[in-house]
C-alpha atoms as a PDB file:
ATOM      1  CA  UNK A   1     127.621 165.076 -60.937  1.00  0.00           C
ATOM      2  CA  UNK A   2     127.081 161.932 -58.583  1.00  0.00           C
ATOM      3  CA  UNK A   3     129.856 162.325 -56.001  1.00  0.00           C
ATOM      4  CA  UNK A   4     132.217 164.504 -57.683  1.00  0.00           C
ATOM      5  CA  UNK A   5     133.920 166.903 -55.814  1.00  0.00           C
ATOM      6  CA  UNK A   6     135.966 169.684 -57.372  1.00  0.00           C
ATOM      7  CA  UNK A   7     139.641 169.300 -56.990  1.00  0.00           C
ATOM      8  CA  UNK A   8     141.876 172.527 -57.723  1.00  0.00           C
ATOM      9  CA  UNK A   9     144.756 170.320 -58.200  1.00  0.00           C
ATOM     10  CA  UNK A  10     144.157 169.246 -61.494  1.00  0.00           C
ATOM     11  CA  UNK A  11     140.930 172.231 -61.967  1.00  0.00           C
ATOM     12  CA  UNK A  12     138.272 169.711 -62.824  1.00  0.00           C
ATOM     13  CA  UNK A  13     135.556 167.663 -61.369  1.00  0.00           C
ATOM     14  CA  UNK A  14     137.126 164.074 -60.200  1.00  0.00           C
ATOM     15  CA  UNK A  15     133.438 162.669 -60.280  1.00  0.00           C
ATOM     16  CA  UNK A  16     132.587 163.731 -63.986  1.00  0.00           C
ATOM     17  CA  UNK A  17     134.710 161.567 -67.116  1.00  0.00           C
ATOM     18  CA  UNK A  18     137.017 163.990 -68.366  1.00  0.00           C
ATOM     19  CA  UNK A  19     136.513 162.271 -71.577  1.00  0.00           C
ATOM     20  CA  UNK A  20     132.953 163.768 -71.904  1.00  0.00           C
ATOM     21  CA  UNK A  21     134.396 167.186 -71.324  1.00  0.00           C
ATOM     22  CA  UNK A  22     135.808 167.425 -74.919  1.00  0.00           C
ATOM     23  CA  UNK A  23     132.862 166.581 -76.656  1.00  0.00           C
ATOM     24  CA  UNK A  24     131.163 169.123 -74.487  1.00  0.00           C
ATOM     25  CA  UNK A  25     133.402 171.710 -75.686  1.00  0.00           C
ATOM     26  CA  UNK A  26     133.419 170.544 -79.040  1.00  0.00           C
ATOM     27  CA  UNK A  27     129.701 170.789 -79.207  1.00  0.00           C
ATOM     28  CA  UNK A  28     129.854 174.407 -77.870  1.00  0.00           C
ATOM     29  CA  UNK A  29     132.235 175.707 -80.015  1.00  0.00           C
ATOM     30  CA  UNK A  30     130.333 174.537 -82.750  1.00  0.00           C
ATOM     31  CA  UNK A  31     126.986 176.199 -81.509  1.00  0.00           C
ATOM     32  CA  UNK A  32     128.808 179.410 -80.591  1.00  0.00           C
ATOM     33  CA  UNK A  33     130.684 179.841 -84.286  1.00  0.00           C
ATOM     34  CA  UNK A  34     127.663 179.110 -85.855  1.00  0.00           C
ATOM     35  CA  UNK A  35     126.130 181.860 -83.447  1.00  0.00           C
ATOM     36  CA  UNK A  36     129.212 184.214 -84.476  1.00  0.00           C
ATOM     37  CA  UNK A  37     129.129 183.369 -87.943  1.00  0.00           C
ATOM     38  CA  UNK A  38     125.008 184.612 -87.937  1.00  0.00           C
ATOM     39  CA  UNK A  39     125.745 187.918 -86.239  1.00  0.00           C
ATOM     40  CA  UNK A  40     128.901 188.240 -88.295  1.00  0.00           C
ATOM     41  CA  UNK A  41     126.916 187.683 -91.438  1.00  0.00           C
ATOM     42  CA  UNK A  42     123.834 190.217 -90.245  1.00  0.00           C
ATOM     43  CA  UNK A  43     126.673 192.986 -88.887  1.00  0.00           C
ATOM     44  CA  UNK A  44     127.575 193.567 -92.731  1.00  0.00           C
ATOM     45  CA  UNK A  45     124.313 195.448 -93.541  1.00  0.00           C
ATOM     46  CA  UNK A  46     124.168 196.905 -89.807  1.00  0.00           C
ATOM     47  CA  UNK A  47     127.756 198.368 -89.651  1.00  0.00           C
ATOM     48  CA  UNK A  48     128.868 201.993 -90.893  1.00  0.00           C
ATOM     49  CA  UNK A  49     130.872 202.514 -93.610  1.00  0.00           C
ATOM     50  CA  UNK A  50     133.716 203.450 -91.563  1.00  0.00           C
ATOM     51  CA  UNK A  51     133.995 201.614 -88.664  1.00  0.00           C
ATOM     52  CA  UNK A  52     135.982 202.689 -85.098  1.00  0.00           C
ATOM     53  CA  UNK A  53     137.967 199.841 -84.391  1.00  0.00           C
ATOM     54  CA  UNK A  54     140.276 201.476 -81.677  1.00  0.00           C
ATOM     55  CA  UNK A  55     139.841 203.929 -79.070  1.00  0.00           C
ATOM     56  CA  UNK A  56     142.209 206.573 -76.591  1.00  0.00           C
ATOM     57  CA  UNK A  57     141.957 206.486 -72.796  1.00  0.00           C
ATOM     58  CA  UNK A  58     139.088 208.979 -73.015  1.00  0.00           C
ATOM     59  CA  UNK A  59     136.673 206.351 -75.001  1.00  0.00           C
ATOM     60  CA  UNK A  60     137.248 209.015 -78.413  1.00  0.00           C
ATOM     61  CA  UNK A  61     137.723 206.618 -81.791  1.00  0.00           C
ATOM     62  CA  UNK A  62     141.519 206.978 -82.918  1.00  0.00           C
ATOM     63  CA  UNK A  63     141.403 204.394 -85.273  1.00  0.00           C
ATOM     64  CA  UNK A  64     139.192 203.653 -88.185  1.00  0.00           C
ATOM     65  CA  UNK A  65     138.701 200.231 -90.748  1.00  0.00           C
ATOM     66  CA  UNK A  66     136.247 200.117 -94.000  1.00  0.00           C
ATOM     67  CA  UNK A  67     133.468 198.111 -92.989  1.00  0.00           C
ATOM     68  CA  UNK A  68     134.659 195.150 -95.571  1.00  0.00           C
ATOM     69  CA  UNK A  69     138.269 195.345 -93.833  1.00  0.00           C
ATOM     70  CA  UNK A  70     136.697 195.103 -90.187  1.00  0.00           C
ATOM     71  CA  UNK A  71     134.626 191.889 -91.498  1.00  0.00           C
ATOM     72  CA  UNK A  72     137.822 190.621 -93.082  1.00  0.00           C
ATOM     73  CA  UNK A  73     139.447 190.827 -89.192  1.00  0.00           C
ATOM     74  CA  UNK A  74     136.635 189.974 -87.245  1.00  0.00           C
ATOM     75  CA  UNK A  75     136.326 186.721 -89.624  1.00  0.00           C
ATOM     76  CA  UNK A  76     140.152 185.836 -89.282  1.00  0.00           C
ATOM     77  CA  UNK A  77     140.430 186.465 -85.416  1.00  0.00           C
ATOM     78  CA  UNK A  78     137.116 186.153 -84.180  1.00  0.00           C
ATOM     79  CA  UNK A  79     136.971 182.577 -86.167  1.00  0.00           C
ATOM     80  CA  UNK A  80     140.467 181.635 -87.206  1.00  0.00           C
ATOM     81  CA  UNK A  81     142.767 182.555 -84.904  1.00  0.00           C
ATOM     82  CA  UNK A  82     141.069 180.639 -81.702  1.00  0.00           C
ATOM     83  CA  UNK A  83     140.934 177.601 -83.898  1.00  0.00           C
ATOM     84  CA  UNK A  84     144.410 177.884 -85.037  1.00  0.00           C
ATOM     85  CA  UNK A  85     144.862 177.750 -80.932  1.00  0.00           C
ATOM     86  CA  UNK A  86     143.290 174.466 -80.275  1.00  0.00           C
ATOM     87  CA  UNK A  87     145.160 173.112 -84.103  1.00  0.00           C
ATOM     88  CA  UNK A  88     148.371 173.794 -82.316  1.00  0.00           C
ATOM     89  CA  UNK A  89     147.136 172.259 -78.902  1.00  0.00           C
ATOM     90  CA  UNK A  90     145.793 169.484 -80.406  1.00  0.00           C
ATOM     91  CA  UNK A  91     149.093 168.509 -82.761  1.00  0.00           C
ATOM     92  CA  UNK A  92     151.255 168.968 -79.615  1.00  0.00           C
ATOM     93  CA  UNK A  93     150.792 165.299 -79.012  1.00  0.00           C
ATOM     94  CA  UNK A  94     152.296 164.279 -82.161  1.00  0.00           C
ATOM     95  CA  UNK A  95     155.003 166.488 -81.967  1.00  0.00           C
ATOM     96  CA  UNK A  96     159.185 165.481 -80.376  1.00  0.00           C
ATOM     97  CA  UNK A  97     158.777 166.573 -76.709  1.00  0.00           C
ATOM     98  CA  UNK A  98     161.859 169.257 -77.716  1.00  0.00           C
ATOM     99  CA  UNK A  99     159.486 171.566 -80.011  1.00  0.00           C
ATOM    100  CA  UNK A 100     156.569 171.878 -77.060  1.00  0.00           C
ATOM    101  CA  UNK A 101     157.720 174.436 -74.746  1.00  0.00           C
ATOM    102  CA  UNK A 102     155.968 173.944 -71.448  1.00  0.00           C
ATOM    103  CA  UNK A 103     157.686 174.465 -67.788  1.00  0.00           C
ATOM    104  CA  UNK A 104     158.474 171.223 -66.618  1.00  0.00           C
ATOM    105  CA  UNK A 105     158.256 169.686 -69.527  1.00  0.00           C
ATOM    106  CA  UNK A 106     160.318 166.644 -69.158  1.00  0.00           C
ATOM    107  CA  UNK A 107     157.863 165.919 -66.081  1.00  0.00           C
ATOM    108  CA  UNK A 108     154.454 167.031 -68.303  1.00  0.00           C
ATOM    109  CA  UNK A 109     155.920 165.062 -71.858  1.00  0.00           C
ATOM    110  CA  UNK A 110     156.701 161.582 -69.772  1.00  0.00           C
ATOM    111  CA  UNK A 111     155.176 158.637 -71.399  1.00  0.00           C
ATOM    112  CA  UNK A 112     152.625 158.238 -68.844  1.00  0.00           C
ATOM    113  CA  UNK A 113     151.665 161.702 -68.518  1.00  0.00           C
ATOM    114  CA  UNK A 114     151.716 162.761 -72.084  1.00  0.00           C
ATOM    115  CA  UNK A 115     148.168 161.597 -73.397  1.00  0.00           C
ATOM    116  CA  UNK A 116     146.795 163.183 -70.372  1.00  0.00           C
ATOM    117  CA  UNK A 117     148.897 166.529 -70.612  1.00  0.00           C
ATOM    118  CA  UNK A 118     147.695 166.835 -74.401  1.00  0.00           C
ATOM    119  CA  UNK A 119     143.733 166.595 -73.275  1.00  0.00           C
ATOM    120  CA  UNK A 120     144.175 169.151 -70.798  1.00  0.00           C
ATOM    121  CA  UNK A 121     145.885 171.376 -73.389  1.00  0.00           C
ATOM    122  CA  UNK A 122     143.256 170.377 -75.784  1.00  0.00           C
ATOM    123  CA  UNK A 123     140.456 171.098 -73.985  1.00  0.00           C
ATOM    124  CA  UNK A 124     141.476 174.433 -72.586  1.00  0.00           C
ATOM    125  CA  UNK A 125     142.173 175.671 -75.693  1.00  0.00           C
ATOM    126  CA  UNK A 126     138.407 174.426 -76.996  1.00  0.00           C
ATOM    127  CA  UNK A 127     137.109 176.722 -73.937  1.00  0.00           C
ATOM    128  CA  UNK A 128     139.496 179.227 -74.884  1.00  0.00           C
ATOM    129  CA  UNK A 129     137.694 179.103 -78.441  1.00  0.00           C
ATOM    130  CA  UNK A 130     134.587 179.637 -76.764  1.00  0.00           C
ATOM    131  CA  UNK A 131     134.913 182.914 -74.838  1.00  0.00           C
ATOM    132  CA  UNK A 132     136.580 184.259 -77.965  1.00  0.00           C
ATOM    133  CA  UNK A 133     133.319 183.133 -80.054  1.00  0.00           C
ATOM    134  CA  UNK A 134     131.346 184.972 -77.329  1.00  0.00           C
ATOM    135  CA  UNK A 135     134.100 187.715 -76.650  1.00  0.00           C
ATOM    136  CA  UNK A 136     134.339 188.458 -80.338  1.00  0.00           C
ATOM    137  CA  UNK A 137     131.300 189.114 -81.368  1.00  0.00           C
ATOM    138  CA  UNK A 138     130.703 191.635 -84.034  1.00  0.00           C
ATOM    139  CA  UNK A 139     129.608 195.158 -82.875  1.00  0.00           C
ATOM    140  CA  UNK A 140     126.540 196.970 -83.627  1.00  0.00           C
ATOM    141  CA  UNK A 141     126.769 199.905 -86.133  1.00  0.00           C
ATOM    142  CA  UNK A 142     125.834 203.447 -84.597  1.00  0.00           C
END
């Protein structure tokens, strides 16, 4: 980073192109799905047939799933749901500044500060994707 200095104004490097930032992200989604997707894939054969999805205060399971249900909802919001996130994000540019709801929004939605607000909501949401990719990684059966 030749020169860049970190600026918590705006939360990224000023030195670095914020352009390359979304391909970065974009590239590490794509490595960490294809990452979940393998351990999501090898989990099937690994998990029990009842699986302990949710747990009391005391760390005792309270709350069970077949093991083809809990691949079912690991797939939809280990996978899905994150990308749904960046979808939305990423058709907030495109849609009447009335149906975004953002504080400030007449100040975020201007003309000149539109583009740049709907990068910065874009590529949040692509690191967002990531830690869920990481976060929601299958568990290992007992």
């Amino acid at each position: 980073m030749d020169n860049a200095r970190f600026s918590p104004r705006i939360g990224h490097a000023e030195g670095m192109g914020k352009k390359r930032l979304i391909p970065l992200a974009v590239l590490l989604v794509a490595v960490l799905y294809q990452c979940f997707l393998g351990c999501w894939a090898w989990s099937a054969s690994q998990l029990p047939d009842h699986v302990a999805t949710h747990f009391n205060g005391s760390g005792e399971p309270n709350g069970w799933m077949s093991r083809p249900a809990n691949q079912r909802f690991m797939l939809v919001f280990g996978f899905a749901f994150p990308l749904f996130v960046v979808l939305l994000c990423y058709l907030a540019r495109f849609l009447s500044s009335g149906l975004v709801n953002l504080p400030r929004r007449d100040y975020w939605l201007a003309p000149e500060r539109r583009k740049g607000t709907s990068d910065y909501l874009v590529r949040h949401s692509l690191w967002f994707a990531c830690h869920r990719a990481v976060e929601n990684r299958p568990l290992q059966g007992a």
